[in-house]
C-alpha atoms as a PDB file:
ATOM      1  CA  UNK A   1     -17.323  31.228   4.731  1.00  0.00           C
ATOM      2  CA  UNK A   2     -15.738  30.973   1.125  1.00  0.00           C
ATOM      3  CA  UNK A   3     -12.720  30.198   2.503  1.00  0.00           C
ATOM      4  CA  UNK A   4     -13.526  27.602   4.735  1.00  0.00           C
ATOM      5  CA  UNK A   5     -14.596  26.041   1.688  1.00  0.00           C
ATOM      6  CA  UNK A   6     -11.579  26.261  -0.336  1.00  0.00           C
ATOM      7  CA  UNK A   7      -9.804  24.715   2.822  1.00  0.00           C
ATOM      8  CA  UNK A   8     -11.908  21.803   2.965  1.00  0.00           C
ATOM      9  CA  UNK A   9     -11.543  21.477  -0.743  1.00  0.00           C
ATOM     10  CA  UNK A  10      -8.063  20.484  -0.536  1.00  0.00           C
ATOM     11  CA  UNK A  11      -8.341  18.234   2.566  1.00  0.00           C
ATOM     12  CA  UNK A  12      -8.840  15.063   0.648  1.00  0.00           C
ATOM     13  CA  UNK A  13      -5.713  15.988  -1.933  1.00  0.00           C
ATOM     14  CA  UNK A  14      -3.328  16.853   1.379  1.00  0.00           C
ATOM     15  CA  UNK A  15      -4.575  12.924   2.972  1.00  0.00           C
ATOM     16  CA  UNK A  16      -3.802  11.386  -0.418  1.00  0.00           C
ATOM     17  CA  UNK A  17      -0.347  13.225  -0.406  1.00  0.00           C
ATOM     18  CA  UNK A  18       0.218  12.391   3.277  1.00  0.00           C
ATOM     19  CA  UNK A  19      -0.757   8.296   2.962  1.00  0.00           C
ATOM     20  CA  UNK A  20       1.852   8.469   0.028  1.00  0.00           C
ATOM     21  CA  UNK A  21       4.349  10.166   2.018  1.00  0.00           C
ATOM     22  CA  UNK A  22       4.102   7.805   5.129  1.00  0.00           C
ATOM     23  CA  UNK A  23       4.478   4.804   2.933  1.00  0.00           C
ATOM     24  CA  UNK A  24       8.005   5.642   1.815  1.00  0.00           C
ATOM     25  CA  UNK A  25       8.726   7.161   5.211  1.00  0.00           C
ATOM     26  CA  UNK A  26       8.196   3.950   6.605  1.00  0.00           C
ATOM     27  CA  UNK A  27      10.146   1.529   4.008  1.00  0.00           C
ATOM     28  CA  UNK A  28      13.131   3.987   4.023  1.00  0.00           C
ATOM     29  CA  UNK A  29      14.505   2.961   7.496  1.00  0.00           C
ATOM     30  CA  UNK A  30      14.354  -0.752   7.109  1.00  0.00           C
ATOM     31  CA  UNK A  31      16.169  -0.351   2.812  1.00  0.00           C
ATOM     32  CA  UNK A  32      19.322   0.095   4.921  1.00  0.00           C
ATOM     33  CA  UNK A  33      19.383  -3.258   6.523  1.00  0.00           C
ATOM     34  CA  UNK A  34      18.045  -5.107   2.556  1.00  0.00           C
ATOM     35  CA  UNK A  35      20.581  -3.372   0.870  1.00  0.00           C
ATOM     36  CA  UNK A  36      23.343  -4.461   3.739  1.00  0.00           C
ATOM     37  CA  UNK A  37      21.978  -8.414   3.435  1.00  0.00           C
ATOM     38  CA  UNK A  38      21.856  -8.161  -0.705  1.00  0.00           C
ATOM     39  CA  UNK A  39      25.957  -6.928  -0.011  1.00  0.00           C
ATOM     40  CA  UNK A  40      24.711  -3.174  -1.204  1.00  0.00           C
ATOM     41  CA  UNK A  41      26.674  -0.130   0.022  1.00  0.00           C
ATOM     42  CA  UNK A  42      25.758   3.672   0.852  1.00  0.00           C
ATOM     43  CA  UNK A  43      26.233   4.364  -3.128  1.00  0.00           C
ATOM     44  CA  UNK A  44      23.288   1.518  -3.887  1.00  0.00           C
ATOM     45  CA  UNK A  45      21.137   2.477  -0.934  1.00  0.00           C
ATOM     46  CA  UNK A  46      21.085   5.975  -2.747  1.00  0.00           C
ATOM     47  CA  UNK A  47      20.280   5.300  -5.404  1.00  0.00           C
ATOM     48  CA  UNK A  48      17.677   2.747  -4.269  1.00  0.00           C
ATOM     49  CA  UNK A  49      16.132   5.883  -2.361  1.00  0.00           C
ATOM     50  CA  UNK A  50      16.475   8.165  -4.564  1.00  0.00           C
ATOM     51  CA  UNK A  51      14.083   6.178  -7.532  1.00  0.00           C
ATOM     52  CA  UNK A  52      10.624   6.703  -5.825  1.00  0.00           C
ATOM     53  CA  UNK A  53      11.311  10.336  -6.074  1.00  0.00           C
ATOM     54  CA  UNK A  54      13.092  10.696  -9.556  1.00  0.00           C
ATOM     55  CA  UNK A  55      10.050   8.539 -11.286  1.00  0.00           C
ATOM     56  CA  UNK A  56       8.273  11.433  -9.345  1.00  0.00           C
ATOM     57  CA  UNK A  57       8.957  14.250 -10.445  1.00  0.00           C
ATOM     58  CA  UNK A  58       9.056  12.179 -14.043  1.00  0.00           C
ATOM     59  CA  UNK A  59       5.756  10.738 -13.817  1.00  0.00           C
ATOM     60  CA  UNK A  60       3.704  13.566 -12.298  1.00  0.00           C
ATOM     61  CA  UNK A  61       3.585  15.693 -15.179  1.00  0.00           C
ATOM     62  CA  UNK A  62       2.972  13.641 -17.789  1.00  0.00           C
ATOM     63  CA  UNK A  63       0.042  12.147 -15.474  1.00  0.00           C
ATOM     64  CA  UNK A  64      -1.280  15.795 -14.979  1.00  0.00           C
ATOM     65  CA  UNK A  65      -1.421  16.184 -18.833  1.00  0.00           C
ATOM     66  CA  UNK A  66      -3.506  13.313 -19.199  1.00  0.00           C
ATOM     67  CA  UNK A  67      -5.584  14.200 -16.449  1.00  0.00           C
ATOM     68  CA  UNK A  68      -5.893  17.551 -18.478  1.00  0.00           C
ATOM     69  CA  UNK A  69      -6.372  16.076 -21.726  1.00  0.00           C
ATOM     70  CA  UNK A  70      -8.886  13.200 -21.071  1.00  0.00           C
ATOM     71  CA  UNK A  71     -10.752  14.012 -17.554  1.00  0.00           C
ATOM     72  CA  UNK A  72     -11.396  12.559 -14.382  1.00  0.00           C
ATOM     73  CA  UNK A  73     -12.543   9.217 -14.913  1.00  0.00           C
ATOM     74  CA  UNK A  74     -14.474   6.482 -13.025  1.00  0.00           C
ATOM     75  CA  UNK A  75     -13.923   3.202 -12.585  1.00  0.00           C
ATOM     76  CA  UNK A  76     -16.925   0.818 -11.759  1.00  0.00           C
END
């Protein structure tokens, strides 16, 4: 029973993570074709790509200090 409740715990935190995922999965396809009309090439489309991650993995721990530091809190 404990564990079913650990498991159901992190269902809301896997959604979140998912919704965020399928968001850029869905833009990616159609940066090929913006870049192309803006007269981008592969090297630009990269590095277009590549930015959501890099801010990622640059932005997540700092917010996860905060979030250590200060709390959860809500807005009203």
């Amino acid at each position: 029973m404990a564990s079913l409740v650990k498991q159901a715990s992190l269902f809301p935190i896997l959604l979140v993570n998912f919704v965020g995922t399928l968001g850029f999965s869905i833009v990616l396809p159609f940066l090929v074709f913006v870049v192309m009309k803006f007269g981008g090439n592969a090297i630009v489309y990269g590095l277009l790509a590549a930015t959501y991650p890099a801010f990622q993995i640059i932005g997540s721990p700092i917010l996860g200090k905060w979030s250590d530091k200060y709390g959860r809190k809500f807005f009203y």
